[in-house]
Structures are given as C-alpha cells and as structure tokens.
PDB file of N, CA and C in Angstrom:
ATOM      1  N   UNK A   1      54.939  43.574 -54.358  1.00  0.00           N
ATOM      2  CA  UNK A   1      54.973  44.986 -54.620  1.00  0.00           C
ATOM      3  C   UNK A   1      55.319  45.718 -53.341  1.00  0.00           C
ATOM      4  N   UNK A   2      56.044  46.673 -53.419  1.00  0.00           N
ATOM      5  CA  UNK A   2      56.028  47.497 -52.231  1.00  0.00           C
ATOM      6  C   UNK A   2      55.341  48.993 -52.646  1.00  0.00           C
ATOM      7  N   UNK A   3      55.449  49.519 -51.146  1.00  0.00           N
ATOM      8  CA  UNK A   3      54.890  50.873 -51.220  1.00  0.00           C
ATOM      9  C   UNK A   3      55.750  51.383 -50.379  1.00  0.00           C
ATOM     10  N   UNK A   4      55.347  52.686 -50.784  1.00  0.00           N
ATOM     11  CA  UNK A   4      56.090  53.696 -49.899  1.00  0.00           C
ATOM     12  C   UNK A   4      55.600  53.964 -48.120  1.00  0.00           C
ATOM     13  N   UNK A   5      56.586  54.533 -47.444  1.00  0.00           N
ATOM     14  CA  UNK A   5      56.298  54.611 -45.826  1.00  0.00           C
ATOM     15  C   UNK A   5      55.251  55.553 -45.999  1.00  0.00           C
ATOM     16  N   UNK A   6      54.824  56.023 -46.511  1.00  0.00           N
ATOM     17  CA  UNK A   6      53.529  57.337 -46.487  1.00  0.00           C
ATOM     18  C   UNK A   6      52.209  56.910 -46.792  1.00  0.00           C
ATOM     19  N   UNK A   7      51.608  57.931 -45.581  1.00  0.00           N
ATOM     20  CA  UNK A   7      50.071  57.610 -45.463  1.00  0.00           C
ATOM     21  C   UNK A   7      49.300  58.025 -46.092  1.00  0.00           C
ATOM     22  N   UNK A   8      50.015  59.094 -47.351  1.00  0.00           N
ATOM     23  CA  UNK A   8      49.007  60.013 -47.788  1.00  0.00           C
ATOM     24  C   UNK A   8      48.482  59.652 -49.025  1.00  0.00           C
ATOM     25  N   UNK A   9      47.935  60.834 -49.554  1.00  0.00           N
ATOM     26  CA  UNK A   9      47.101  60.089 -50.567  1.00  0.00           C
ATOM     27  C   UNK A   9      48.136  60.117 -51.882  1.00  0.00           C
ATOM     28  N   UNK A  10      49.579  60.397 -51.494  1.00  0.00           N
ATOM     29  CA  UNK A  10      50.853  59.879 -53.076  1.00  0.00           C
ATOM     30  C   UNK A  10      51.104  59.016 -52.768  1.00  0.00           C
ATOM     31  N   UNK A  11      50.952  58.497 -51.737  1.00  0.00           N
ATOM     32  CA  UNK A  11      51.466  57.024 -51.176  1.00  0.00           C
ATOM     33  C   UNK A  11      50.883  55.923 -51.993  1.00  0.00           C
ATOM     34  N   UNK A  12      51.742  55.207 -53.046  1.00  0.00           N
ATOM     35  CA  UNK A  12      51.204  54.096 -54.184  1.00  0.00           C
ATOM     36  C   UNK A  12      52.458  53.208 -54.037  1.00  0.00           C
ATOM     37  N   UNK A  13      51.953  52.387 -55.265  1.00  0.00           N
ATOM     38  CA  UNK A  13      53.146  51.239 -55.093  1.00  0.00           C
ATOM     39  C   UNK A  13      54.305  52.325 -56.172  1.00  0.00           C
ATOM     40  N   UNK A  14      55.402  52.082 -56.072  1.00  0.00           N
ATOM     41  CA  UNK A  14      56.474  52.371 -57.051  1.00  0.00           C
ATOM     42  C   UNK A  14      57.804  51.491 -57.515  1.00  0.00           C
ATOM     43  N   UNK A  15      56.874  49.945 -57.073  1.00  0.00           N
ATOM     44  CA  UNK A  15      58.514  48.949 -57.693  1.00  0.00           C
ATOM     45  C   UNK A  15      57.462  47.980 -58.511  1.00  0.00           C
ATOM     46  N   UNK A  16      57.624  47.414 -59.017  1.00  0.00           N
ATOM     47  CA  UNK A  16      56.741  45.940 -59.853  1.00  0.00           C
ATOM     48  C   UNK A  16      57.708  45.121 -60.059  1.00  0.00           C
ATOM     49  N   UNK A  17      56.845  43.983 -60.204  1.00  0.00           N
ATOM     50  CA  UNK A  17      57.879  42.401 -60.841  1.00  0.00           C
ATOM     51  C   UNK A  17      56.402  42.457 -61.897  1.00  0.00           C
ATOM     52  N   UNK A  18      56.822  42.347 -63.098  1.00  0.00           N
ATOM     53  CA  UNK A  18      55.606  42.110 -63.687  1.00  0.00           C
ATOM     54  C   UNK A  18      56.301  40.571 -64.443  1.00  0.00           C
ATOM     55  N   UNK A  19      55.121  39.374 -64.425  1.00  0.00           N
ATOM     56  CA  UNK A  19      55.659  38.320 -65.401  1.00  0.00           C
ATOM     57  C   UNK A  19      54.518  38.645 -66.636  1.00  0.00           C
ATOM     58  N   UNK A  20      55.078  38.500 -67.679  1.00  0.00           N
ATOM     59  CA  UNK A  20      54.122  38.462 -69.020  1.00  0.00           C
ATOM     60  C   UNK A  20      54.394  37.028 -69.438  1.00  0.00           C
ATOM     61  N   UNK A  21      53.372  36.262 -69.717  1.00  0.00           N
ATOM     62  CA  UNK A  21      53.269  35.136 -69.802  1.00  0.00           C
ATOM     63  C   UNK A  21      52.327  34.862 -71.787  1.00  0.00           C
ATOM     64  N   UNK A  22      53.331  35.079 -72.522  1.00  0.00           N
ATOM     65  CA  UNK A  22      52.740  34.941 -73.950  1.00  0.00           C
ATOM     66  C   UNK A  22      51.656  33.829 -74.077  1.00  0.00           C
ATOM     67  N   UNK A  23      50.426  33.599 -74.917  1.00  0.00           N
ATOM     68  CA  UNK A  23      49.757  32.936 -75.373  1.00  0.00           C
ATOM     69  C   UNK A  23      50.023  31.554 -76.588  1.00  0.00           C
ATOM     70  N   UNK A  24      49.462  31.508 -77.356  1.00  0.00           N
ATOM     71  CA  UNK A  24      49.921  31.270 -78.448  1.00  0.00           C
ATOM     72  C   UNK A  24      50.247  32.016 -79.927  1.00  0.00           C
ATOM     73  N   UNK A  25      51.118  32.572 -79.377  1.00  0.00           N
ATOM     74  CA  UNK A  25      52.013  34.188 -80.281  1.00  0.00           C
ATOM     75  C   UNK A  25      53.003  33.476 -81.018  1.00  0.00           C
ATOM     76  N   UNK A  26      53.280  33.547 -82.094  1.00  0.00           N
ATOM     77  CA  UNK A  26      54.160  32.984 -82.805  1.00  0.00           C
ATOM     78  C   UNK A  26      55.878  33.901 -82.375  1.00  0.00           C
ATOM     79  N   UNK A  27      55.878  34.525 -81.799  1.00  0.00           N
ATOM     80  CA  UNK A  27      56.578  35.497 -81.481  1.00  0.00           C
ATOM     81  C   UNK A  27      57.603  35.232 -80.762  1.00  0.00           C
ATOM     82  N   UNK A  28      58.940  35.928 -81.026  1.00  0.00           N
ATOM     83  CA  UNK A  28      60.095  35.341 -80.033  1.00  0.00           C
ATOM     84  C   UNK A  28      59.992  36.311 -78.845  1.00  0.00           C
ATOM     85  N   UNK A  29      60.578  36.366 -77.645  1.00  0.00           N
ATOM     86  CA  UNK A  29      60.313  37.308 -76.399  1.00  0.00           C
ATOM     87  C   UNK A  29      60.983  38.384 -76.682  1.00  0.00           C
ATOM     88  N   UNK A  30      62.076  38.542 -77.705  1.00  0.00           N
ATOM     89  CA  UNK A  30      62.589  40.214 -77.952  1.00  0.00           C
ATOM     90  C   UNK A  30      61.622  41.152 -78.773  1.00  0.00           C
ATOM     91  N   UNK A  31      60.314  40.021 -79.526  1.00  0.00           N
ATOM     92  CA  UNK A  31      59.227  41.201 -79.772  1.00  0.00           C
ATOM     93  C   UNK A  31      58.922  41.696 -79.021  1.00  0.00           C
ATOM     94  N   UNK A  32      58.285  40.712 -77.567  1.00  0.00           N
ATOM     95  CA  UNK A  32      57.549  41.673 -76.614  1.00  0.00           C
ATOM     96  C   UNK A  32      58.543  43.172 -75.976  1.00  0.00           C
ATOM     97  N   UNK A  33      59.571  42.963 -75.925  1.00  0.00           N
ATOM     98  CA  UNK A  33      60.894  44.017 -75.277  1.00  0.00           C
ATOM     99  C   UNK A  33      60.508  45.230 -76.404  1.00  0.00           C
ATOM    100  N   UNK A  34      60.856  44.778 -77.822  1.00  0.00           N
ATOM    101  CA  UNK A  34      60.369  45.940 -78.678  1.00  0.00           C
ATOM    102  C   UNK A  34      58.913  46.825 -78.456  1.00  0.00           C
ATOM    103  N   UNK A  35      57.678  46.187 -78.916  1.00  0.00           N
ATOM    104  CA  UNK A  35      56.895  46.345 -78.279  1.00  0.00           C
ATOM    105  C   UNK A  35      56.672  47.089 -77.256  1.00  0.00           C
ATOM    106  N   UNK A  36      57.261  46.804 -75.912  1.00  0.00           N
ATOM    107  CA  UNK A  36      57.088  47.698 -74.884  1.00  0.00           C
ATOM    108  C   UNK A  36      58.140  48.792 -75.081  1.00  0.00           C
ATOM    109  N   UNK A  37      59.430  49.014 -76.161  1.00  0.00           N
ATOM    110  CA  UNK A  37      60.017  50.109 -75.600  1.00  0.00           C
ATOM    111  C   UNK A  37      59.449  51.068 -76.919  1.00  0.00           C
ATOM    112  N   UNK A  38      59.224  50.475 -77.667  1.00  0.00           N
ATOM    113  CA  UNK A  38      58.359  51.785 -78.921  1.00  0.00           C
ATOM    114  C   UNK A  38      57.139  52.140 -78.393  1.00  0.00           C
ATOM    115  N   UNK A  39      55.899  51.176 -77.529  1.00  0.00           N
ATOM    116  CA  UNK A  39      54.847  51.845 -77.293  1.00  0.00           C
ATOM    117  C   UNK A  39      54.648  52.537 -75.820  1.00  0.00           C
ATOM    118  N   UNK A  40      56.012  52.284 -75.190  1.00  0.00           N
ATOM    119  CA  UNK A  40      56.337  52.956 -73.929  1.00  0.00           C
ATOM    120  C   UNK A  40      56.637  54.151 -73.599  1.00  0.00           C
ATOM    121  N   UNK A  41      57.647  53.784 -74.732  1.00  0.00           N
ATOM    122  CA  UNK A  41      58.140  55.848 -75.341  1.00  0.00           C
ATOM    123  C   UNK A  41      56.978  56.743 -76.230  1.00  0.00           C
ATOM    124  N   UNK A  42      55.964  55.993 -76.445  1.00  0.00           N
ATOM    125  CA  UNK A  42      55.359  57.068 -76.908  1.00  0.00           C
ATOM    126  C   UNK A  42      54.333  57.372 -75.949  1.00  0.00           C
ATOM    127  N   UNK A  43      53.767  56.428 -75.116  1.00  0.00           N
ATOM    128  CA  UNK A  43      52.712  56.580 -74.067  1.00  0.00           C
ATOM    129  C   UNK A  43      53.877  57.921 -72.748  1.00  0.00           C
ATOM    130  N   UNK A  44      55.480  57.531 -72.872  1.00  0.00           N
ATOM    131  CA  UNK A  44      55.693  58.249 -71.962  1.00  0.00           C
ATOM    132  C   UNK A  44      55.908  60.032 -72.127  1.00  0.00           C
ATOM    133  N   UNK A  45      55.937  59.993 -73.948  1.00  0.00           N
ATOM    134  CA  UNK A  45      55.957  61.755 -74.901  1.00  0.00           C
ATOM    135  C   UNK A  45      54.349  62.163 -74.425  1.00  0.00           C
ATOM    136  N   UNK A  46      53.472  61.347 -74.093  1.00  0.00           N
ATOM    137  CA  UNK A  46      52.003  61.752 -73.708  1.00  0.00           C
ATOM    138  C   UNK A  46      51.539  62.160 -72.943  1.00  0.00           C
ATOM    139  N   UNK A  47      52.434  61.146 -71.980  1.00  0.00           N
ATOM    140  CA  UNK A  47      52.177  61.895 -70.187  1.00  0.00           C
ATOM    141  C   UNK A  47      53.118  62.297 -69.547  1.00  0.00           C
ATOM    142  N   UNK A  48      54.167  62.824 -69.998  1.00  0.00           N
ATOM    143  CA  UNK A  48      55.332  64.084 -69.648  1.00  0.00           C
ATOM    144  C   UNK A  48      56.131  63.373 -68.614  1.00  0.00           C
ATOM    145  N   UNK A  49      56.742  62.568 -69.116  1.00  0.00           N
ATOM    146  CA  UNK A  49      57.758  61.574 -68.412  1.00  0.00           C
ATOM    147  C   UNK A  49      58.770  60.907 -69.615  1.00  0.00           C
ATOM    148  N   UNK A  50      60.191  60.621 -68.770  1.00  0.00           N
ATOM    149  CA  UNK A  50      61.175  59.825 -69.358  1.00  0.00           C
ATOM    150  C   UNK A  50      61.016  58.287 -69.054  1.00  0.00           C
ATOM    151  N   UNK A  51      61.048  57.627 -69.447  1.00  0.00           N
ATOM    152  CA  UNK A  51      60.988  55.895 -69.608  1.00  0.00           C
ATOM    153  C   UNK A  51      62.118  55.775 -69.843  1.00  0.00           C
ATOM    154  N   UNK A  52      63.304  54.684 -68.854  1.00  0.00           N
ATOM    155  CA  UNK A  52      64.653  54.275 -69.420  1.00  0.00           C
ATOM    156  C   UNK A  52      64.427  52.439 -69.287  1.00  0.00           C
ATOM    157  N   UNK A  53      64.548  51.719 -70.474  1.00  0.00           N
ATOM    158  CA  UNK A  53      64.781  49.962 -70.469  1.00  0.00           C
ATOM    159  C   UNK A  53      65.708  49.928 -70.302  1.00  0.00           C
ATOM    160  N   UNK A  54      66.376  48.791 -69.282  1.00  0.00           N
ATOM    161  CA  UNK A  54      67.797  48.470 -69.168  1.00  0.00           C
ATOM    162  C   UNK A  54      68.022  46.349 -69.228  1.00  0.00           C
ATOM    163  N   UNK A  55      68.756  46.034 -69.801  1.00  0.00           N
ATOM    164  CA  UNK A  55      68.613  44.633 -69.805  1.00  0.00           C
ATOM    165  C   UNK A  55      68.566  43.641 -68.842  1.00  0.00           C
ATOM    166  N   UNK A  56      67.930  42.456 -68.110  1.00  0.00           N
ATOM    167  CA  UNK A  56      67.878  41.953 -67.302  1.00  0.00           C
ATOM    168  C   UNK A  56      69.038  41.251 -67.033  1.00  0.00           C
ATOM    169  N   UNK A  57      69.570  40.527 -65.922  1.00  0.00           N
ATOM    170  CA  UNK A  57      69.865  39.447 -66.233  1.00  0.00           C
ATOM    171  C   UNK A  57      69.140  38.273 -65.083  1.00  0.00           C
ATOM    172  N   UNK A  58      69.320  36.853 -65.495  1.00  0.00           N
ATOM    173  CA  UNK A  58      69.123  36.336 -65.180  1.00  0.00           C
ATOM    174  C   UNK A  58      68.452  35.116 -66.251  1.00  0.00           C
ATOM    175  N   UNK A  59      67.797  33.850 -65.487  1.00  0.00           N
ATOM    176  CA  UNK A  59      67.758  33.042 -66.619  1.00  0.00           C
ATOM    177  C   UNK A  59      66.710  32.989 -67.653  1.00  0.00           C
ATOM    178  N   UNK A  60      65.951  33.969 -66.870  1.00  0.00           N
ATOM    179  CA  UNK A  60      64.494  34.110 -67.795  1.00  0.00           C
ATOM    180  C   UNK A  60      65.050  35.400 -69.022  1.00  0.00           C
ATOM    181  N   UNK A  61      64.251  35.364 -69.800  1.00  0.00           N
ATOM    182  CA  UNK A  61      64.298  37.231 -71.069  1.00  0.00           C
ATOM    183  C   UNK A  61      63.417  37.802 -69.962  1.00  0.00           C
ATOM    184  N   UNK A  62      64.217  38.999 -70.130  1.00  0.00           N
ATOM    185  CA  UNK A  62      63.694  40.284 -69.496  1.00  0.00           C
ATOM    186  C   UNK A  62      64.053  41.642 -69.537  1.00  0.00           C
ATOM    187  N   UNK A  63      62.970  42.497 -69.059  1.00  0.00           N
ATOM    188  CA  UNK A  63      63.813  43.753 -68.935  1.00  0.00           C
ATOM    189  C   UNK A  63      63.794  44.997 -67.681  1.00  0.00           C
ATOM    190  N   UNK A  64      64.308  45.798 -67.217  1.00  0.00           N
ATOM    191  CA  UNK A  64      64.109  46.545 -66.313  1.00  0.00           C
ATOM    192  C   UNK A  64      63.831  48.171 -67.023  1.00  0.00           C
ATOM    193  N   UNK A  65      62.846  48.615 -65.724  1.00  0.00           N
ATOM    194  CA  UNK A  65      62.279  49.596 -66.602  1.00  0.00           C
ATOM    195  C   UNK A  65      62.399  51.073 -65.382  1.00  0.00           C
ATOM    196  N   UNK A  66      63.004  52.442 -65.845  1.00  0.00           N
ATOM    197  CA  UNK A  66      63.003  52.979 -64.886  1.00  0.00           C
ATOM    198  C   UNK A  66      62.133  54.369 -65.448  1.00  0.00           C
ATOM    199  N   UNK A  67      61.271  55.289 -64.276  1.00  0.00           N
ATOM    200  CA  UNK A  67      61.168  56.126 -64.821  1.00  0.00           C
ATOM    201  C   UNK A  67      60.670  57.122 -63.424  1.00  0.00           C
ATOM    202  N   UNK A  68      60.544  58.300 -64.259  1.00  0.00           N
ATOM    203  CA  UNK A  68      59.907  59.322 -63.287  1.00  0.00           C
ATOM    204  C   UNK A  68      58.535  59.892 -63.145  1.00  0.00           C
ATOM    205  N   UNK A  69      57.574  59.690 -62.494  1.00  0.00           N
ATOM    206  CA  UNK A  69      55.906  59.966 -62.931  1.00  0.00           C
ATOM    207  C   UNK A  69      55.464  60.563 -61.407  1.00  0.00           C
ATOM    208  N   UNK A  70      55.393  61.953 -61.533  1.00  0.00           N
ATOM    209  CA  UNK A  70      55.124  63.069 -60.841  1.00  0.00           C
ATOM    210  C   UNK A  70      55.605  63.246 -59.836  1.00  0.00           C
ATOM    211  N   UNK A  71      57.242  63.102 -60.356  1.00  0.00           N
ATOM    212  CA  UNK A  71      57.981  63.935 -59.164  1.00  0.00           C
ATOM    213  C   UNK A  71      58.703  62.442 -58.708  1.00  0.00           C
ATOM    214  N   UNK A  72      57.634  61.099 -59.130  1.00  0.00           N
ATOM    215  CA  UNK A  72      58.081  60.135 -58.507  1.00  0.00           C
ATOM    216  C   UNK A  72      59.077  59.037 -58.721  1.00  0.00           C
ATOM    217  N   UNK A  73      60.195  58.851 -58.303  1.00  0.00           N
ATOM    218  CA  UNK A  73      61.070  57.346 -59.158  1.00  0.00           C
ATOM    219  C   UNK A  73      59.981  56.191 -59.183  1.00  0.00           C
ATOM    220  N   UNK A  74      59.940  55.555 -59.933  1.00  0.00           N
ATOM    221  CA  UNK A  74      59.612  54.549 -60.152  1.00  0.00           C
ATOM    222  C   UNK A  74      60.445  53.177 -60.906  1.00  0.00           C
ATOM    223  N   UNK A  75      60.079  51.957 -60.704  1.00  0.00           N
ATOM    224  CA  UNK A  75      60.572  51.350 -61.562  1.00  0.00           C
ATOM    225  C   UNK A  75      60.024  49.823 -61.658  1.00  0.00           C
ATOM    226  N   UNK A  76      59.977  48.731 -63.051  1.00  0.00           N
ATOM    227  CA  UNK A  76      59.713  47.540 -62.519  1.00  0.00           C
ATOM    228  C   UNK A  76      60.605  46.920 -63.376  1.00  0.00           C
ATOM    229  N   UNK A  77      60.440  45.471 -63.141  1.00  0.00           N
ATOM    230  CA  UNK A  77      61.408  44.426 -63.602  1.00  0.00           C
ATOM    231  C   UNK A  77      60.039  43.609 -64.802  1.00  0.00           C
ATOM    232  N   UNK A  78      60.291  43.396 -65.528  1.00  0.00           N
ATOM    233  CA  UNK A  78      59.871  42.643 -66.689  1.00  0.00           C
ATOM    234  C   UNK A  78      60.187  41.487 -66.840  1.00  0.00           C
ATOM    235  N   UNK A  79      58.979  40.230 -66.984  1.00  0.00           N
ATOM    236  CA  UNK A  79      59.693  39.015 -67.383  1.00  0.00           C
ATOM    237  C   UNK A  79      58.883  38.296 -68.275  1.00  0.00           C
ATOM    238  N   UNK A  80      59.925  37.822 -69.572  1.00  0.00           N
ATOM    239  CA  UNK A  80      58.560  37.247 -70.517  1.00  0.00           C
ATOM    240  C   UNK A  80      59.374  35.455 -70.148  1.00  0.00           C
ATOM    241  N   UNK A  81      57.506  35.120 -69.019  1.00  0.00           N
ATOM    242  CA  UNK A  81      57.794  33.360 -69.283  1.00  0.00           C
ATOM    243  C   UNK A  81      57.641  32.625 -70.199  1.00  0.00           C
ATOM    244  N   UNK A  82      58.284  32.293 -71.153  1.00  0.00           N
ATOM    245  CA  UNK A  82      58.467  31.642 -72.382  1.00  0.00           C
ATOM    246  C   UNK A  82      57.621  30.574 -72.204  1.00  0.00           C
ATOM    247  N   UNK A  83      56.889  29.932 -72.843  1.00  0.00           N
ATOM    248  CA  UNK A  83      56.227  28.284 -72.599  1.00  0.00           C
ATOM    249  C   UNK A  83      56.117  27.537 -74.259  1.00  0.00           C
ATOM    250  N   UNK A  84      56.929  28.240 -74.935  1.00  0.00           N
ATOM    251  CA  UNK A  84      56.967  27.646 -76.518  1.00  0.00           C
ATOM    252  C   UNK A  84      56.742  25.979 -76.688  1.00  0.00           C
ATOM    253  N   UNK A  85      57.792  25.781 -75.864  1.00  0.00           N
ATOM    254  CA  UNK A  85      57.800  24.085 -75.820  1.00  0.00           C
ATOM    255  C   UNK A  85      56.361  23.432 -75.630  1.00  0.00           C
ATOM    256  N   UNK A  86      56.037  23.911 -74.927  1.00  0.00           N
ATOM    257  CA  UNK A  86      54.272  23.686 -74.538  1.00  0.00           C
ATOM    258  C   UNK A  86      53.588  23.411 -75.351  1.00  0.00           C
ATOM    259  N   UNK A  87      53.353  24.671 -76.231  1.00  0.00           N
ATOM    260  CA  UNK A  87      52.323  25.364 -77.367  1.00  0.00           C
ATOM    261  C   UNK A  87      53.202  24.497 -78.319  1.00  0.00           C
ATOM    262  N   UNK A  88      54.257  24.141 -78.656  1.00  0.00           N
ATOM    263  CA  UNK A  88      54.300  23.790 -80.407  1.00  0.00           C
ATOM    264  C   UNK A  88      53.858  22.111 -80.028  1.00  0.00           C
ATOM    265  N   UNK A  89      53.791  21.628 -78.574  1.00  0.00           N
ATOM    266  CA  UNK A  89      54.032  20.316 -78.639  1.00  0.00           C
ATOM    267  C   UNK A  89      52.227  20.367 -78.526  1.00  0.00           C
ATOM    268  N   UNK A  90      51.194  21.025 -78.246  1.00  0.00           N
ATOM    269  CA  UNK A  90      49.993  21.439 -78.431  1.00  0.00           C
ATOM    270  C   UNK A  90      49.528  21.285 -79.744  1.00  0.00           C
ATOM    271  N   UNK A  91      50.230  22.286 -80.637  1.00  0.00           N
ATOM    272  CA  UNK A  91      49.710  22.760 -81.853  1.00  0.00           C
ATOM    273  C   UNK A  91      49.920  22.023 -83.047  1.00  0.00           C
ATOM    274  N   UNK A  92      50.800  20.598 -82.511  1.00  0.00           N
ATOM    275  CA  UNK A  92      50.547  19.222 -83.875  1.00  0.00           C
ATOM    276  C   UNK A  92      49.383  18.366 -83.707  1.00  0.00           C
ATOM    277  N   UNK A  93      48.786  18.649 -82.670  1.00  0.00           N
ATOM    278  CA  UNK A  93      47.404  17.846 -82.922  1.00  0.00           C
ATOM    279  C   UNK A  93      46.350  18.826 -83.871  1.00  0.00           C
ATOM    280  N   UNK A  94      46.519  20.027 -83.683  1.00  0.00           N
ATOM    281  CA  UNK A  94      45.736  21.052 -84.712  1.00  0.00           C
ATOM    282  C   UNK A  94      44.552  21.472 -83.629  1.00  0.00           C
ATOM    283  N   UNK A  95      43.157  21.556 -84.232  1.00  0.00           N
ATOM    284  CA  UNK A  95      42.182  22.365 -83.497  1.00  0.00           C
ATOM    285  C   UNK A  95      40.741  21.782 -83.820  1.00  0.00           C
ATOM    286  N   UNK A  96      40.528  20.946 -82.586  1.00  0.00           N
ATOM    287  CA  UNK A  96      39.690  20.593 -82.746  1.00  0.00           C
ATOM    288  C   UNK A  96      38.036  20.896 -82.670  1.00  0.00           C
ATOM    289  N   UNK A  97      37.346  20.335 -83.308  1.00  0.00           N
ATOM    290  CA  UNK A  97      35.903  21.287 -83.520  1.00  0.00           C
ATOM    291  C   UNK A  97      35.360  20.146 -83.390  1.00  0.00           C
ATOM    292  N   UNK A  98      34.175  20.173 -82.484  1.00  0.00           N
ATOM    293  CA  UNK A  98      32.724  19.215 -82.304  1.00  0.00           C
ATOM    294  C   UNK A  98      33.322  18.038 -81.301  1.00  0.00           C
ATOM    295  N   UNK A  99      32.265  17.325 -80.532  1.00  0.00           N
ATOM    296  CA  UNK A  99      32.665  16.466 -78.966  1.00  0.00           C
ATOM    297  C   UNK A  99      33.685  15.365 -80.240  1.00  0.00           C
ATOM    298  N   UNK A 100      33.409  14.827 -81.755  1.00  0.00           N
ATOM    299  CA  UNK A 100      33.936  13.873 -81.985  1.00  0.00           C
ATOM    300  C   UNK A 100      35.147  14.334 -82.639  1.00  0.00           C
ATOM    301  N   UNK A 101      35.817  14.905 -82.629  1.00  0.00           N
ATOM    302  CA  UNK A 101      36.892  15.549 -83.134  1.00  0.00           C
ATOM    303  C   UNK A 101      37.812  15.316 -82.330  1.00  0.00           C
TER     304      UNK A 101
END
C-alpha cells in the first residue's frame, strides 16, 4: 500500500492491491466483479462519490477500480485468486462427520 507524502491528519493510504480469495462458492469470478460493481455503485450514491471499474489485465480475473472520496483520487486493483481445482478435487470425498468418518 502506499500513502501519501503528508503528515497530516488526510494523509491515508489511496492505492490498494486487494486479492479476494473465494471459499467454497460455487461461483465463477465474474460474479464476484458483478457483485462489487452493483453493490459499489450503490454504497458510492450513499456516500457522495463516483466509482469507475475498468478491466484488468493480466493472468489472474480482475478488476481496477477508480474513484474520488473527499476531494481525494483514489484507486485499487482487484484480484479474484481462483482455487476451483482445489475445492472440486476436495469436495468428492464429501463431508465428513465424527473421528470415524
């Protein structure tokens, strides 16, 4: 993360790398993109700011996110680490219950 050269008390971070790292979500990674740009735009009609998504590139899904929040540019980079392969090769043994299971 960086911050700004200022000592004062606006002085915050204003860049992010955020990784979002899904669970076991049945979900492909352009939900999470939806997701964040419908509940982004409405969190940003709330607190009197524009939110702009722009598409990543690179080899991971992602997205870049720009906006303005009091006076300030801001912006971060989005990345959903996929681990599907993981979880489905997990989820044929099923779920086990009790030490003999």
């Amino acid at each position: 993360m960086e911050k700004s050269g200022d000592s004062g008390a606006d002085a915050g971070v204003f860049r992010r790398h955020v990784l979002y790292i899904p669970g076991y979500d049945p979900f492909p990674p352009r939900r999470y993109r939806e997701l964040y740009r419908t509940e982004g735009a409405a969190q940003a009609v709330v607190s009197g700011y524009q939110l702009t998504l722009q598409p990543r590139s690179g080899e991971t899904y992602g997205w870049r996110v720009a906006a303005e929040v009091d006076g300030r540019a801001v912006e971060a980079e989005v990345e959903v680490l996929v681990w599907s392969d993981l979880v489905k090769g997990s989820m044929g043994r099923g779920i086990a219950v009790g030490p003999d299971a």
